[in-house]
PDB file of N, CA and C in Angstrom:
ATOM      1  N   UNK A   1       3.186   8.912  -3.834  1.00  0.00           N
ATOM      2  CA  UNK A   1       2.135   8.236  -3.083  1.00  0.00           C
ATOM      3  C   UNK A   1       2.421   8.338  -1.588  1.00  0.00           C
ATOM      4  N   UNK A   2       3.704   7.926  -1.097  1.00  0.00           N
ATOM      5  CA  UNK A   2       4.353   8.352   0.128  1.00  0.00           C
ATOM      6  C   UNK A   2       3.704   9.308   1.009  1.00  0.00           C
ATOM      7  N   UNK A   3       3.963  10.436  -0.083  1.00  0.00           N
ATOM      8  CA  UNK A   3       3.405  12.020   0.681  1.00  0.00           C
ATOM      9  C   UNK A   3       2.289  11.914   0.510  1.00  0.00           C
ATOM     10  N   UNK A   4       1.410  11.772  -0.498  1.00  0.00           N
ATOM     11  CA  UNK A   4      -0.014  11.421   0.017  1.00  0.00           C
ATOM     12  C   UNK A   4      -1.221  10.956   0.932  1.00  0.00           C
ATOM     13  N   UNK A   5      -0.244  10.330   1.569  1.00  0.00           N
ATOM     14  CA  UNK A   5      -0.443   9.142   2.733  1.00  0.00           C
ATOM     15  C   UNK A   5      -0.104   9.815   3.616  1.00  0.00           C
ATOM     16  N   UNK A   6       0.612  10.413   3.780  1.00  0.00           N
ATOM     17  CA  UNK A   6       1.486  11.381   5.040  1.00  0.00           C
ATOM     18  C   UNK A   6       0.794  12.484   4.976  1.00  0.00           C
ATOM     19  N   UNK A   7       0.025  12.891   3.696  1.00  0.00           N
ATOM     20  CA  UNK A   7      -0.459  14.189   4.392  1.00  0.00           C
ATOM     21  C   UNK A   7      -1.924  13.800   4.630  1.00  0.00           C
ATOM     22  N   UNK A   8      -2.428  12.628   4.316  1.00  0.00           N
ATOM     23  CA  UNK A   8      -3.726  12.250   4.750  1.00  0.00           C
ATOM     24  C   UNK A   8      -3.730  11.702   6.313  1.00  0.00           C
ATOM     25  N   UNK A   9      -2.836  11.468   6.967  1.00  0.00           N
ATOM     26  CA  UNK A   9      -2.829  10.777   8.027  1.00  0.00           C
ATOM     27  C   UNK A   9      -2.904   8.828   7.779  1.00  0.00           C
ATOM     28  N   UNK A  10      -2.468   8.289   6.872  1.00  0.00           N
ATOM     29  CA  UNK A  10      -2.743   7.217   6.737  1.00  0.00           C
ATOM     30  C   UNK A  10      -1.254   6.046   6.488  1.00  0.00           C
ATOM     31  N   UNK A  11      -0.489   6.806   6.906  1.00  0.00           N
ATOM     32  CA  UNK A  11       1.231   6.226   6.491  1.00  0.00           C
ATOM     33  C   UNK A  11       1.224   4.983   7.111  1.00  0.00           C
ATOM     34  N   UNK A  12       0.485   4.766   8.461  1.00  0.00           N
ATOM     35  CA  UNK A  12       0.602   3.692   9.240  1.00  0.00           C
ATOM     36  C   UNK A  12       0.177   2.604   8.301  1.00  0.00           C
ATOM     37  N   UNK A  13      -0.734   2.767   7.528  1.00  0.00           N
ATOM     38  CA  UNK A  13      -1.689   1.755   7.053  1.00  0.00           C
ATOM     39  C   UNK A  13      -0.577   0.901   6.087  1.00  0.00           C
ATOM     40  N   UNK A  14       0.295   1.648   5.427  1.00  0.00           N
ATOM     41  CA  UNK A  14       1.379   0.933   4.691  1.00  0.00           C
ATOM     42  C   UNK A  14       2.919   0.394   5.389  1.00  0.00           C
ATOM     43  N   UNK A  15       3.140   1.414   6.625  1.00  0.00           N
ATOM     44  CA  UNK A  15       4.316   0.912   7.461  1.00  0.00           C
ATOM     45  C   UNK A  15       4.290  -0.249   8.532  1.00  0.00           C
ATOM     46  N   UNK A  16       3.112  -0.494   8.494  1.00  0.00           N
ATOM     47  CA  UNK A  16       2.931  -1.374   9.221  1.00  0.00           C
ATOM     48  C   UNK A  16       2.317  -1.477  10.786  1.00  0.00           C
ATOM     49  N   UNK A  17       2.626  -0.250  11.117  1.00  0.00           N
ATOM     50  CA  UNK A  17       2.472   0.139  12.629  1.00  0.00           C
ATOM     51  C   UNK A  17       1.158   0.386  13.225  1.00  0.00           C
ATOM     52  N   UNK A  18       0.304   0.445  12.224  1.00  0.00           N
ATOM     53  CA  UNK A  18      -1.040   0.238  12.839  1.00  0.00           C
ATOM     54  C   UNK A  18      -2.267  -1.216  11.820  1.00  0.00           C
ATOM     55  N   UNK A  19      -1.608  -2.614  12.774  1.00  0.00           N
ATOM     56  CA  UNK A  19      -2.019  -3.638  12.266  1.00  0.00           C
ATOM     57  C   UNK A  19      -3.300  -3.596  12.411  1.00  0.00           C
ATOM     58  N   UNK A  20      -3.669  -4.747  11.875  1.00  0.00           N
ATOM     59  CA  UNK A  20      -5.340  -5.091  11.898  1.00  0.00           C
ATOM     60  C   UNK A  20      -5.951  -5.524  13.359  1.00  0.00           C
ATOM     61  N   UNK A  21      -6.315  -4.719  13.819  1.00  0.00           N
ATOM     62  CA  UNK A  21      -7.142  -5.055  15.449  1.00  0.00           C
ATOM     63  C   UNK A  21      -8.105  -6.466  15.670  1.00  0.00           C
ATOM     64  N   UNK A  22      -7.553  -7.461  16.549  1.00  0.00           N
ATOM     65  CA  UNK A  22      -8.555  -8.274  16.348  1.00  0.00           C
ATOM     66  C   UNK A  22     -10.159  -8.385  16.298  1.00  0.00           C
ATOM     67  N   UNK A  23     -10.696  -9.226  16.001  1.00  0.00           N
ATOM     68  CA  UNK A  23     -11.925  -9.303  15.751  1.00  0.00           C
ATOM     69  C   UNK A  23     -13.359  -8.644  16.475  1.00  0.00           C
ATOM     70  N   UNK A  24     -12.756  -8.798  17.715  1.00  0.00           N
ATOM     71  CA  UNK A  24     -13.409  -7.923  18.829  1.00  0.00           C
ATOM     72  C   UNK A  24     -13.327  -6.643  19.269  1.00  0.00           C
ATOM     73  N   UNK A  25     -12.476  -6.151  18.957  1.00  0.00           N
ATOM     74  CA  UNK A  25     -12.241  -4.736  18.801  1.00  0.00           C
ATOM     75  C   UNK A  25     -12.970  -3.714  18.037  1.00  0.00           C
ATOM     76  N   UNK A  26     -13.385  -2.861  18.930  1.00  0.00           N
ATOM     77  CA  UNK A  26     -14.214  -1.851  18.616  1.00  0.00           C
ATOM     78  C   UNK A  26     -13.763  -0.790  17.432  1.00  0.00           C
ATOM     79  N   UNK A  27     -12.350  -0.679  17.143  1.00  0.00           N
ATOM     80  CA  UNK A  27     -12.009  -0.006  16.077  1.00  0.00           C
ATOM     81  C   UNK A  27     -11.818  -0.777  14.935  1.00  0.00           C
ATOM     82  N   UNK A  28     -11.536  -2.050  14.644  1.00  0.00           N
ATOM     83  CA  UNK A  28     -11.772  -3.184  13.595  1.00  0.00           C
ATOM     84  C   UNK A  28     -12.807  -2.609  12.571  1.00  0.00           C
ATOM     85  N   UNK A  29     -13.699  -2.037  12.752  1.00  0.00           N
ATOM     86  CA  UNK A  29     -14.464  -1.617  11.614  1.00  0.00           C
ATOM     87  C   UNK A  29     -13.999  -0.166  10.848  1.00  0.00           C
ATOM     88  N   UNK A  30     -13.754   0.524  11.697  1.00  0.00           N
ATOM     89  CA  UNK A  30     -13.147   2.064  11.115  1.00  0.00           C
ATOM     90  C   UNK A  30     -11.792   1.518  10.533  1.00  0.00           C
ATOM     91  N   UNK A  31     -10.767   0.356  11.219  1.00  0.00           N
ATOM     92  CA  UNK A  31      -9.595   0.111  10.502  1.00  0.00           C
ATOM     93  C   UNK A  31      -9.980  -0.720   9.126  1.00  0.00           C
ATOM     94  N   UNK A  32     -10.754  -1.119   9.331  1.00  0.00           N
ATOM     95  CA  UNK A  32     -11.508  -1.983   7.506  1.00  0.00           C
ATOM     96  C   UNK A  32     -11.186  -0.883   6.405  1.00  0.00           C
ATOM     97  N   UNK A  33     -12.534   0.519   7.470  1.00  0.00           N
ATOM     98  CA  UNK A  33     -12.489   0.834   6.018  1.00  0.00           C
ATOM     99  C   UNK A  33     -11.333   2.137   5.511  1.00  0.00           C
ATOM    100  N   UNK A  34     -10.520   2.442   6.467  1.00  0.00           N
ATOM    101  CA  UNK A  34      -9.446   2.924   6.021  1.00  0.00           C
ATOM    102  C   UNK A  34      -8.641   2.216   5.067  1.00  0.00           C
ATOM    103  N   UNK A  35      -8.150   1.135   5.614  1.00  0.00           N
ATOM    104  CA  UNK A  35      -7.178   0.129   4.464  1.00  0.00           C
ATOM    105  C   UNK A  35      -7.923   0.303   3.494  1.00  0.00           C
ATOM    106  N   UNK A  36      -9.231   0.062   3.230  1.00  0.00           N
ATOM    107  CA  UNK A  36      -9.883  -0.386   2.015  1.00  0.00           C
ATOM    108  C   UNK A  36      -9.966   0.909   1.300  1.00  0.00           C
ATOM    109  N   UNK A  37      -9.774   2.036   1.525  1.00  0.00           N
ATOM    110  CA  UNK A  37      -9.676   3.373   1.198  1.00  0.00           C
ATOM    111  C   UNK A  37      -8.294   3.400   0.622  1.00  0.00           C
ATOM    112  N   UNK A  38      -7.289   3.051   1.466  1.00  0.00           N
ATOM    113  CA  UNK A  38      -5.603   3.140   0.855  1.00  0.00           C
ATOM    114  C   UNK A  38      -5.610   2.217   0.462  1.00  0.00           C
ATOM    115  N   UNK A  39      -6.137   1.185   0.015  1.00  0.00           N
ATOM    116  CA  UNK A  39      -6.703   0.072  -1.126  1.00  0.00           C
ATOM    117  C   UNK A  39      -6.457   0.554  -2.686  1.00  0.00           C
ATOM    118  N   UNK A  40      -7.861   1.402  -2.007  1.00  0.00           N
ATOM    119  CA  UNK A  40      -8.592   2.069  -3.652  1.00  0.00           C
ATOM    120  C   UNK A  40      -7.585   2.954  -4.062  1.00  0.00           C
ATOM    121  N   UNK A  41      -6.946   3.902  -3.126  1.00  0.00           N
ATOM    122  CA  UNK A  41      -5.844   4.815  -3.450  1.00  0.00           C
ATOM    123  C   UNK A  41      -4.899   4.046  -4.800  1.00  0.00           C
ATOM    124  N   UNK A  42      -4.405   2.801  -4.151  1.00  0.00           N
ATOM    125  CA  UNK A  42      -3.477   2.007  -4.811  1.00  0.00           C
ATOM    126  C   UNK A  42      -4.004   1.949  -6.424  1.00  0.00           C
ATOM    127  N   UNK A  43      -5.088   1.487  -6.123  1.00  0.00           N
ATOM    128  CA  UNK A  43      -5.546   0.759  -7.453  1.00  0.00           C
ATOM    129  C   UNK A  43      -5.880   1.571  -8.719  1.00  0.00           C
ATOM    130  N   UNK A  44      -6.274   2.977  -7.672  1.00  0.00           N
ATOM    131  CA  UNK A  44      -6.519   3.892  -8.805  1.00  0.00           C
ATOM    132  C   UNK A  44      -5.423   4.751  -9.463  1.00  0.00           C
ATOM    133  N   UNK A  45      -3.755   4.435  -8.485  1.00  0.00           N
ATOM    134  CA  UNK A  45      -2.907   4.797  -9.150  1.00  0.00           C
ATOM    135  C   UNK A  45      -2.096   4.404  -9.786  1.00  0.00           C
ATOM    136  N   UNK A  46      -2.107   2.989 -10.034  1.00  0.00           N
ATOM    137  CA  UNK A  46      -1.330   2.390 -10.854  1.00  0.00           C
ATOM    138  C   UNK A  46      -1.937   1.919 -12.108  1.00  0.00           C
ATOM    139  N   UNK A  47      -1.307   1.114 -13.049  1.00  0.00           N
ATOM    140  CA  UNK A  47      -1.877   0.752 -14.660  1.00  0.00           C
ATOM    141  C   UNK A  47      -2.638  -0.704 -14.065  1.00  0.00           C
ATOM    142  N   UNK A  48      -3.317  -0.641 -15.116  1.00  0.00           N
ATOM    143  CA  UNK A  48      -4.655  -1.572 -15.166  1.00  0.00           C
ATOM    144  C   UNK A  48      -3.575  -3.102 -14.905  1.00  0.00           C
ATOM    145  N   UNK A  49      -2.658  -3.394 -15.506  1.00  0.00           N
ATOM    146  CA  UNK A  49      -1.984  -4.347 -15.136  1.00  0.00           C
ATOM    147  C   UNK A  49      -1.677  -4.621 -13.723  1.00  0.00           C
ATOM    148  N   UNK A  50      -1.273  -3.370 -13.547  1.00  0.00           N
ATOM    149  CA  UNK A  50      -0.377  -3.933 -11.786  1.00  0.00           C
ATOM    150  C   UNK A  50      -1.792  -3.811 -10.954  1.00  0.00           C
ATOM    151  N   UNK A  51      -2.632  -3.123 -11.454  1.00  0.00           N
ATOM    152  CA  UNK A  51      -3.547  -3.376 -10.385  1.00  0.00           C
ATOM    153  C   UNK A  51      -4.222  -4.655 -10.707  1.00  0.00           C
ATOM    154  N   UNK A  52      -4.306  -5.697 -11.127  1.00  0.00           N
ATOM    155  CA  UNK A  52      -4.529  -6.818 -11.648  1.00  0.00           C
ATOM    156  C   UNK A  52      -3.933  -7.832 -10.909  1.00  0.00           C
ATOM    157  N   UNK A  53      -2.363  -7.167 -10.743  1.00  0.00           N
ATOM    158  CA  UNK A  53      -1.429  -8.227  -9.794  1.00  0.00           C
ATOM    159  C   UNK A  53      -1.589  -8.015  -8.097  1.00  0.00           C
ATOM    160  N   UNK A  54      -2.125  -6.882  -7.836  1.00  0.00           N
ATOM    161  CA  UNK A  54      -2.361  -6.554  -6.455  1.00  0.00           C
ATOM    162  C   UNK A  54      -3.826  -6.478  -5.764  1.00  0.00           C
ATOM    163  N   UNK A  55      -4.830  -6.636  -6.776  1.00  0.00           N
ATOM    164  CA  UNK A  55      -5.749  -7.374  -6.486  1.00  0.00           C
ATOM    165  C   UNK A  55      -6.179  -8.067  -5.564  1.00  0.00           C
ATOM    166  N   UNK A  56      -5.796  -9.241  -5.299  1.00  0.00           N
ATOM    167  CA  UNK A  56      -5.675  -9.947  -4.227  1.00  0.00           C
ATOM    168  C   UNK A  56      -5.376 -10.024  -2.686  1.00  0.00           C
ATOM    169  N   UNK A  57      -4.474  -9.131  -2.693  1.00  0.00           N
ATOM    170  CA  UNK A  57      -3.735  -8.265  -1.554  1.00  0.00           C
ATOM    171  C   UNK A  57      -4.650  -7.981  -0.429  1.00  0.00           C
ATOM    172  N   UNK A  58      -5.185  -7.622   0.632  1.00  0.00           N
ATOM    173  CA  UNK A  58      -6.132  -7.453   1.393  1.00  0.00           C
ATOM    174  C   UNK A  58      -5.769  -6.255   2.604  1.00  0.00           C
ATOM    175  N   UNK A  59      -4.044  -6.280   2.418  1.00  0.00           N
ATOM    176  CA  UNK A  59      -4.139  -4.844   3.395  1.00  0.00           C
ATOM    177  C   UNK A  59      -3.149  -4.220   2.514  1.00  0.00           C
ATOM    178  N   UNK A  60      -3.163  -2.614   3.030  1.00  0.00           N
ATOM    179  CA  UNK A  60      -2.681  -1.533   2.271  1.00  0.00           C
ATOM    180  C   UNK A  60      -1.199  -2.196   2.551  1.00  0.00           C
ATOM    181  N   UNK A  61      -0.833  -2.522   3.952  1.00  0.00           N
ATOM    182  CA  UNK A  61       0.999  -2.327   3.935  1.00  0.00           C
ATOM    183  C   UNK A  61       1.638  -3.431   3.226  1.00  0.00           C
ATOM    184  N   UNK A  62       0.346  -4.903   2.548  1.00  0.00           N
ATOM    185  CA  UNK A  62       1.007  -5.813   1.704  1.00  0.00           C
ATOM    186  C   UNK A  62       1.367  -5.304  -0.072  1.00  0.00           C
ATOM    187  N   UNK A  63      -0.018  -4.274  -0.062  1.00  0.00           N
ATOM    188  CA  UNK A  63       0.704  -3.895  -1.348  1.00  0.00           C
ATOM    189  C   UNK A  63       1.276  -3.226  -1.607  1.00  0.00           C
ATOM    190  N   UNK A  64       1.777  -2.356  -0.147  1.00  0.00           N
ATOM    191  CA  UNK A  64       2.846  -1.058  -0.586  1.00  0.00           C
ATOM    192  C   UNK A  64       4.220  -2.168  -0.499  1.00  0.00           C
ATOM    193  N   UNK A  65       4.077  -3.284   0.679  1.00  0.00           N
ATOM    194  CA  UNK A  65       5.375  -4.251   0.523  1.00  0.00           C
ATOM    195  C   UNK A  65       5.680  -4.825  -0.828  1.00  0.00           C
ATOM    196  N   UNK A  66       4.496  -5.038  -1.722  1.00  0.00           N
ATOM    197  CA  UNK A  66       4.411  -5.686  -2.938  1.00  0.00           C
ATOM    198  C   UNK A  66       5.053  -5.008  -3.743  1.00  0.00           C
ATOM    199  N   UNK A  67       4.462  -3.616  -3.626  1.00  0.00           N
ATOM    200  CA  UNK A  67       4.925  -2.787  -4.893  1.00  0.00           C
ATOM    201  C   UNK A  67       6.452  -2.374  -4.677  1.00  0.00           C
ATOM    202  N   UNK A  68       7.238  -2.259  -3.131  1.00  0.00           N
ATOM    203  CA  UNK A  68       8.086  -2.171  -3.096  1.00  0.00           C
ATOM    204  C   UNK A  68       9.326  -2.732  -3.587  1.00  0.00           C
ATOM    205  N   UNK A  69       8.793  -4.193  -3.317  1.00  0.00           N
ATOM    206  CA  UNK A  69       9.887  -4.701  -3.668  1.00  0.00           C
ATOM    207  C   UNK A  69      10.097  -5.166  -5.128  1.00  0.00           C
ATOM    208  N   UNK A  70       9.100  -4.731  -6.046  1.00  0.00           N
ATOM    209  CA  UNK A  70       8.685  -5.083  -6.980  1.00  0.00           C
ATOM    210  C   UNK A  70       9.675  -3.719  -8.249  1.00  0.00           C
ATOM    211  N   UNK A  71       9.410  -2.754  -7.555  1.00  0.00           N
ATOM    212  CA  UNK A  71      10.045  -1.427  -7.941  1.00  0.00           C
ATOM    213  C   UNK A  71      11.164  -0.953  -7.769  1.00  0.00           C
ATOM    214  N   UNK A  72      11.483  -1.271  -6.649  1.00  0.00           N
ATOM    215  CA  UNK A  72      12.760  -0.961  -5.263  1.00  0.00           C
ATOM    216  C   UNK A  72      14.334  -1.348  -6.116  1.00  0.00           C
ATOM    217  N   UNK A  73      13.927  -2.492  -6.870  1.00  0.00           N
ATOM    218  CA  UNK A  73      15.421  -2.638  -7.221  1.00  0.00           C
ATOM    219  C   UNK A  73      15.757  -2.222  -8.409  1.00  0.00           C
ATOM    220  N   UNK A  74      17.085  -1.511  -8.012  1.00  0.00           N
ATOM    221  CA  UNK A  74      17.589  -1.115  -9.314  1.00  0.00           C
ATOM    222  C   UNK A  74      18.739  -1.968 -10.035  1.00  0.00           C
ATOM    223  N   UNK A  75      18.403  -1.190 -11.066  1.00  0.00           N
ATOM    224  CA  UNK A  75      19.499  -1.742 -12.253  1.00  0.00           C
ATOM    225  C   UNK A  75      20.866  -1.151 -12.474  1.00  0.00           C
ATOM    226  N   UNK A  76      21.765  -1.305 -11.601  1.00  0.00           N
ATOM    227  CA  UNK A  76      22.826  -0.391 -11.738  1.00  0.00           C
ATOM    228  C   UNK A  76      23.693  -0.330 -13.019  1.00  0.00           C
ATOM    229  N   UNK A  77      23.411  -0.921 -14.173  1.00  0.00           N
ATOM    230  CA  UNK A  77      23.847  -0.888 -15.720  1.00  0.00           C
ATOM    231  C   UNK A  77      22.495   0.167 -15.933  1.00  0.00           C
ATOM    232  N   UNK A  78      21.479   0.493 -15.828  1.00  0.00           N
ATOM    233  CA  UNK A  78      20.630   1.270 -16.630  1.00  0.00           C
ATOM    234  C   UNK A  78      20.503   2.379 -15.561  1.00  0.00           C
ATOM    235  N   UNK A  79      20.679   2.677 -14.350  1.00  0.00           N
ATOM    236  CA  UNK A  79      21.789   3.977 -13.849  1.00  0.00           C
ATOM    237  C   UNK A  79      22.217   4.602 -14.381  1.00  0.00           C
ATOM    238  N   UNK A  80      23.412   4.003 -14.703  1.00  0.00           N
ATOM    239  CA  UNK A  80      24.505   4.663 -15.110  1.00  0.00           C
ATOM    240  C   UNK A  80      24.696   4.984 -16.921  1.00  0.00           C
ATOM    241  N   UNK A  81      23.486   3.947 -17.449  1.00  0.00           N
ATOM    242  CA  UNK A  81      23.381   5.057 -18.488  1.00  0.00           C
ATOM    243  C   UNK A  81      22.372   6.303 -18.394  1.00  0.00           C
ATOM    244  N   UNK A  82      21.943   6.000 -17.565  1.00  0.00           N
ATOM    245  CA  UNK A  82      20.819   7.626 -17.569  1.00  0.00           C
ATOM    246  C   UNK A  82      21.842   8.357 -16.880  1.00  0.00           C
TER     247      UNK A  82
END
């Protein structure tokens, strides 16, 4: 998904570095509907469950934070048997 994002031009939307512009801001609408694009990305790549749990979520870099940390940790007993 990473590289996906990277080769679309949209990495910011999950790293954080291009936040939500306040309300008055003239790009606030083009930044809507990008997130809401790396939204749909999300939703359409994960199982009907997790997209169930991320649902709620409202910008791309909370559910790449979500899914991160959700995924991120390993099991160093099931490591080391694989």
């Amino acid at each position: 998904m990473h590289i996906a994002l990277i080769s679309k031009n949209k990495e910011q939307f999950i790293d954080g570095t291009f936040p939500k512009p306040p309300k008055n801001d003239p790009m606030l609408a083009q930044w809507i509907r990008c997130n809401n694009m790396v939204l749909a990305w999300f939703h359409r790549s994960v199982s009907e469950s997790i997209a169930k749990s991320i649902l709620s979520i409202s910008t791309a870099s909370g559910v790449w934070f979500d899914l991160k940390n959700r995924f991120s940790q390993g099991d160093i007993f099931r490591i080391s048997d694989i």
